[in-house]
N, C-alpha and C. Protein backbone atom coordinates (compact mmCIF):
# COMPACT_ATOMS: atom_id res chain seq x y z
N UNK A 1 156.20 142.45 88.76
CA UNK A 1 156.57 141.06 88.61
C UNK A 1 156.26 140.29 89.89
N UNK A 2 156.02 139.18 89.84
CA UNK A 2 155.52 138.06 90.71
C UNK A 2 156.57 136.73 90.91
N UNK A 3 157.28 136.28 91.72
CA UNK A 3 158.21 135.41 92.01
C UNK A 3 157.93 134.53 92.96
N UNK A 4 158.19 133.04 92.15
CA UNK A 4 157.66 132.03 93.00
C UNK A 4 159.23 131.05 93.42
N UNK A 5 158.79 131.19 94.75
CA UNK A 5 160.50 130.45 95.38
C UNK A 5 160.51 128.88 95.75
N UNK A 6 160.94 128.36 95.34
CA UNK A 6 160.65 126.81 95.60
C UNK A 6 161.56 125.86 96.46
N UNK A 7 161.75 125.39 97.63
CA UNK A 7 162.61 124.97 97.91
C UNK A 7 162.32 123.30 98.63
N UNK A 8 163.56 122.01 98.47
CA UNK A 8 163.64 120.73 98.88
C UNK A 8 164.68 120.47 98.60
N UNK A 9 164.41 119.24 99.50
CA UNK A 9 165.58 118.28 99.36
C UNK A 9 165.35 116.86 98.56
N UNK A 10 166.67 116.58 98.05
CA UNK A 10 166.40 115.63 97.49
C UNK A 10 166.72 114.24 97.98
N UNK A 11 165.56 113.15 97.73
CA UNK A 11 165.57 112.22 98.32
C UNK A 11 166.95 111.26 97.87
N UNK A 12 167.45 110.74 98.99
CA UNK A 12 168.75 109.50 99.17
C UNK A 12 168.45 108.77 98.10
N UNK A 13 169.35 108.76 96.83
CA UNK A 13 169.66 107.85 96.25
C UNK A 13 168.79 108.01 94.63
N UNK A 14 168.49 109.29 94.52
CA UNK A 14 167.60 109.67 93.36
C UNK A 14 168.07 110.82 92.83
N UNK A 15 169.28 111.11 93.33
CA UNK A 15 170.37 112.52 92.54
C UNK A 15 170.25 112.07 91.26
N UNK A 16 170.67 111.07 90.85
CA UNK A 16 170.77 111.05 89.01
C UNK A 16 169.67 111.39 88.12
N UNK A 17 168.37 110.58 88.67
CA UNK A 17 167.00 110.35 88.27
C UNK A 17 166.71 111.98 88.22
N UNK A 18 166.80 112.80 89.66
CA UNK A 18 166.71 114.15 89.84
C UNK A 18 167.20 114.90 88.70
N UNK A 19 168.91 114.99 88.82
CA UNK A 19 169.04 116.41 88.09
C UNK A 19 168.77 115.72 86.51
N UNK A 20 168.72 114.68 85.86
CA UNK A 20 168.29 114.75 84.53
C UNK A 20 166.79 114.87 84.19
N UNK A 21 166.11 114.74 85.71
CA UNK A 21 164.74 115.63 85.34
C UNK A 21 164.20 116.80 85.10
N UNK A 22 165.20 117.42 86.34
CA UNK A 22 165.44 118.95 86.11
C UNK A 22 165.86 119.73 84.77
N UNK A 23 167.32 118.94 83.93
CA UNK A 23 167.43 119.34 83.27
C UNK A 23 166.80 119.44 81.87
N UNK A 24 165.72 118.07 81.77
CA UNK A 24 165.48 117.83 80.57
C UNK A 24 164.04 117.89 80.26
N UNK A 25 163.19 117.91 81.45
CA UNK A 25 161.67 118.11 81.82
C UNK A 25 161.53 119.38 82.34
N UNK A 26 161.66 119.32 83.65
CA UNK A 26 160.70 120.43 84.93
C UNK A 26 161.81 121.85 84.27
N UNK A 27 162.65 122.14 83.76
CA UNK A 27 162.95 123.62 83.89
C UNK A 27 162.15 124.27 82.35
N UNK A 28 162.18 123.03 81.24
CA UNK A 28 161.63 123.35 79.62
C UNK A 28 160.37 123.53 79.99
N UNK A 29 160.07 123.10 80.69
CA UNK A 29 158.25 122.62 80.81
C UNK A 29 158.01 124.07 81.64
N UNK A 30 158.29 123.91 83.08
CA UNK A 30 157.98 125.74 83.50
C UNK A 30 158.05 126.88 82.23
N UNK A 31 159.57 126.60 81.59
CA UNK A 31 159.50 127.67 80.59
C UNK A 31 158.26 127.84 79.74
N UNK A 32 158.33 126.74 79.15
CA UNK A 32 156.89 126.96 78.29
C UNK A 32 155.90 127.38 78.93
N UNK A 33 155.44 127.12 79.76
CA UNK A 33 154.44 127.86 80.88
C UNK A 33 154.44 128.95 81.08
N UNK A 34 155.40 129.51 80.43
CA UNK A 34 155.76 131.18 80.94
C UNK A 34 156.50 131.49 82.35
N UNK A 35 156.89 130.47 82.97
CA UNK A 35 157.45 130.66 84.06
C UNK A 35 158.73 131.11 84.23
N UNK A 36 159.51 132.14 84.25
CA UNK A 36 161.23 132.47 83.67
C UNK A 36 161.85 131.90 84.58
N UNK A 37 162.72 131.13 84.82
CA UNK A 37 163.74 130.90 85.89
C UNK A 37 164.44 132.02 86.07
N UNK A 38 164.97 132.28 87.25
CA UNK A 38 166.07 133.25 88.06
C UNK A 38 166.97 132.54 88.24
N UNK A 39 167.17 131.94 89.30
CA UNK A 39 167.96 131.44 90.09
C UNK A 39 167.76 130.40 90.52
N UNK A 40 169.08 129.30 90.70
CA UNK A 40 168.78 127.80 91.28
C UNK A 40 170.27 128.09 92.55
N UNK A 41 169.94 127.23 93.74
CA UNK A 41 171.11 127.49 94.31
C UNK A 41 171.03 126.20 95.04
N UNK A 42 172.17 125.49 95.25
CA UNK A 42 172.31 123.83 95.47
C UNK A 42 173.59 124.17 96.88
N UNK A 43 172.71 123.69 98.08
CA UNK A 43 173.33 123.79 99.65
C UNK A 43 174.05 122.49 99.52
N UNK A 44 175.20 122.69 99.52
CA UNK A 44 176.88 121.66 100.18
C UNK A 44 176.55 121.64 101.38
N UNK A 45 176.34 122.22 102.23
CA UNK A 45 176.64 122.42 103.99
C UNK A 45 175.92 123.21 104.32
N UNK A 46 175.19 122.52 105.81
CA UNK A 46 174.35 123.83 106.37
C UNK A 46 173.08 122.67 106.22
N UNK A 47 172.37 123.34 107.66
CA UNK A 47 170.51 122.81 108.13
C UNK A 47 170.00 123.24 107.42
N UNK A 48 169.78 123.59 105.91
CA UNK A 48 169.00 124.24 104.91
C UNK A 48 168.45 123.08 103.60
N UNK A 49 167.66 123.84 102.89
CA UNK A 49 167.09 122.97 101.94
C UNK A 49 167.86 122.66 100.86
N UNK A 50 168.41 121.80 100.33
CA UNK A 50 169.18 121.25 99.47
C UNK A 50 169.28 121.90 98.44
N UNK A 51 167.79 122.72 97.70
CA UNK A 51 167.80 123.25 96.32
C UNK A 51 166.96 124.60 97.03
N UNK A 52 167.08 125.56 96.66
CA UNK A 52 166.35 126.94 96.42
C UNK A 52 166.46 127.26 94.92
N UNK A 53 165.43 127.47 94.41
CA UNK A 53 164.76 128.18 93.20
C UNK A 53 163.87 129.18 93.19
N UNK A 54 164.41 129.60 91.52
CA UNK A 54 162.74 130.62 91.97
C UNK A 54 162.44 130.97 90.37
N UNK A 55 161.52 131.47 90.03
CA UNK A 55 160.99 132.17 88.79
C UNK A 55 160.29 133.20 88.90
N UNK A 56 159.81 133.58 87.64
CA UNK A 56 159.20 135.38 87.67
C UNK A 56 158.30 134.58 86.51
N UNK A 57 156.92 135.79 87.05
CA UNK A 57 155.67 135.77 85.98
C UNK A 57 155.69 137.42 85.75
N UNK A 58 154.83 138.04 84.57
CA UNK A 58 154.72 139.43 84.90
C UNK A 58 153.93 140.32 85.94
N UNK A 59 152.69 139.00 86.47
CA UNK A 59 151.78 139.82 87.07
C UNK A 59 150.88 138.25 88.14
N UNK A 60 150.27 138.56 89.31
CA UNK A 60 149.66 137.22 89.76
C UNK A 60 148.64 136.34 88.80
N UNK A 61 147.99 137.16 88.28
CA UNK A 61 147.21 136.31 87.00
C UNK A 61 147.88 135.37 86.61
N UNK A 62 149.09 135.67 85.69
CA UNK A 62 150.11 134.61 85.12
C UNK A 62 150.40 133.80 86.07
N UNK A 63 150.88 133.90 87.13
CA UNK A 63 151.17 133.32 88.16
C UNK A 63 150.33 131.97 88.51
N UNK A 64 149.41 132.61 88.86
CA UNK A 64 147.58 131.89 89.16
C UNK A 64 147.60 130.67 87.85
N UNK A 65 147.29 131.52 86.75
CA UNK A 65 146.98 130.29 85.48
C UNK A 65 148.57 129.01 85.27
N UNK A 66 149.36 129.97 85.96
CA UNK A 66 150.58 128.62 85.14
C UNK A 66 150.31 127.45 86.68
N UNK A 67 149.95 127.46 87.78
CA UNK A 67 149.96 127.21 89.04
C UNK A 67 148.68 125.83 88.94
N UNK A 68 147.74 126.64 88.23
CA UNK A 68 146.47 125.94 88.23
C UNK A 68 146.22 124.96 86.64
N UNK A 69 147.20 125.33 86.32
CA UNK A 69 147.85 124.28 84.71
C UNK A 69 147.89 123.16 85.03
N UNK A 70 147.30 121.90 84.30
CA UNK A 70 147.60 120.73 84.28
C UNK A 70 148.97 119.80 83.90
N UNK A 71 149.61 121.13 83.15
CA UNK A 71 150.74 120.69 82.64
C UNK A 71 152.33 120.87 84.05
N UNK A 72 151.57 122.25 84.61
CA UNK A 72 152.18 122.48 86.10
C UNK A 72 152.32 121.08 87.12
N UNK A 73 150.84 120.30 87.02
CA UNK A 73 150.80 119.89 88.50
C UNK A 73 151.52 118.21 87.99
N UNK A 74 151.52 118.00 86.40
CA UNK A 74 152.07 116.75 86.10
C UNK A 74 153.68 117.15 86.50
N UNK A 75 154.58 118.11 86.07
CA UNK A 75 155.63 118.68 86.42
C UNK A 75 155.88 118.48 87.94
N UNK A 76 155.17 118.99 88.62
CA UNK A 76 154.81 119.32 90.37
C UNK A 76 155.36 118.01 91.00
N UNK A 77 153.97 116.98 90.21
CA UNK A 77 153.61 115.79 90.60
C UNK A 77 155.10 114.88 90.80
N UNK A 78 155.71 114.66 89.22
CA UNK A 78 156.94 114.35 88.88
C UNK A 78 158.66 114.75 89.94
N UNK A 79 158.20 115.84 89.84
CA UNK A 79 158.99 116.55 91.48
C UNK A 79 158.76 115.78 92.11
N UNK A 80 157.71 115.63 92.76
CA UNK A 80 157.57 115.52 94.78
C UNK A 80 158.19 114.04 94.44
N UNK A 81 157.91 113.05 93.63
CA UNK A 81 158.26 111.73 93.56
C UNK A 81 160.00 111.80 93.87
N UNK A 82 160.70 112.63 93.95
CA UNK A 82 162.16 112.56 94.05
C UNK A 82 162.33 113.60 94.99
N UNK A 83 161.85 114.50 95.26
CA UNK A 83 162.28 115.12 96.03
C UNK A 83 161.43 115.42 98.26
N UNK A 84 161.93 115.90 99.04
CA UNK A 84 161.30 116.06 100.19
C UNK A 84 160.65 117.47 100.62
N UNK A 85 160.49 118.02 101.87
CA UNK A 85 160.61 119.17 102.33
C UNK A 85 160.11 120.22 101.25
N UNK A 86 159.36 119.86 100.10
CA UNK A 86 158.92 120.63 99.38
C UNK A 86 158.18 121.86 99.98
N UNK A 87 159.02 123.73 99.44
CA UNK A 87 158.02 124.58 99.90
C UNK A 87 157.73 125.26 99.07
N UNK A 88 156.63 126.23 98.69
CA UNK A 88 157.08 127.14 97.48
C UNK A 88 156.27 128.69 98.34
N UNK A 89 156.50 129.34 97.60
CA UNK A 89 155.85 130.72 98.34
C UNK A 89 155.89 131.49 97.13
N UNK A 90 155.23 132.52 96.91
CA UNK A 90 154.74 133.58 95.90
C UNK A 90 155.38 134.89 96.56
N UNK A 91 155.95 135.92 96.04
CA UNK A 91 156.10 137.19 96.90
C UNK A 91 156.33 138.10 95.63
């Protein structure tokens, strides 16, 4: 398995706009992509990134094609507009 970790903050004054994107776009939309969610974890306190995420593919191929998806980078795209400090990493 292949796990992609995603982490930002979210920009001042776009929490609402945010999590009903999250909930109702960017997590359905990865899914369909084949992307599984794991874990979401939301920092109260602390010099850290506001949101850590992550998902699982079965193998980097999957990984590669959901990454290089058009339907990914409109998702992506839609993100960065609300959020900062965007990182993601593969491991």
């Amino acid at each position: 398995m292949v796990k992609l970790l995603m982490s930002w903050d979210i920009k001042p004054g776009r929490d609402s706009e945010y999590f009903e994107f999250v909930v109702r776009e960017f997590v359905p939309g990865i899914t369909r992509l084949g992307l599984q969610p794991t874990e979401a974890w939301f920092t109260i306190y602390g010099d850290r990134p506001q949101v850590l995420t992550g998902g699982i593919t079965e193998d980097l191929d999957a990984m590669q094609r959901i990454l290089a998806s058009k339907e990914w980078q409109k998702l992506h795209a839609r993100l960065l507009e609300m959020v900062t400090n965007y990182r993601q990493k593969i491991v």
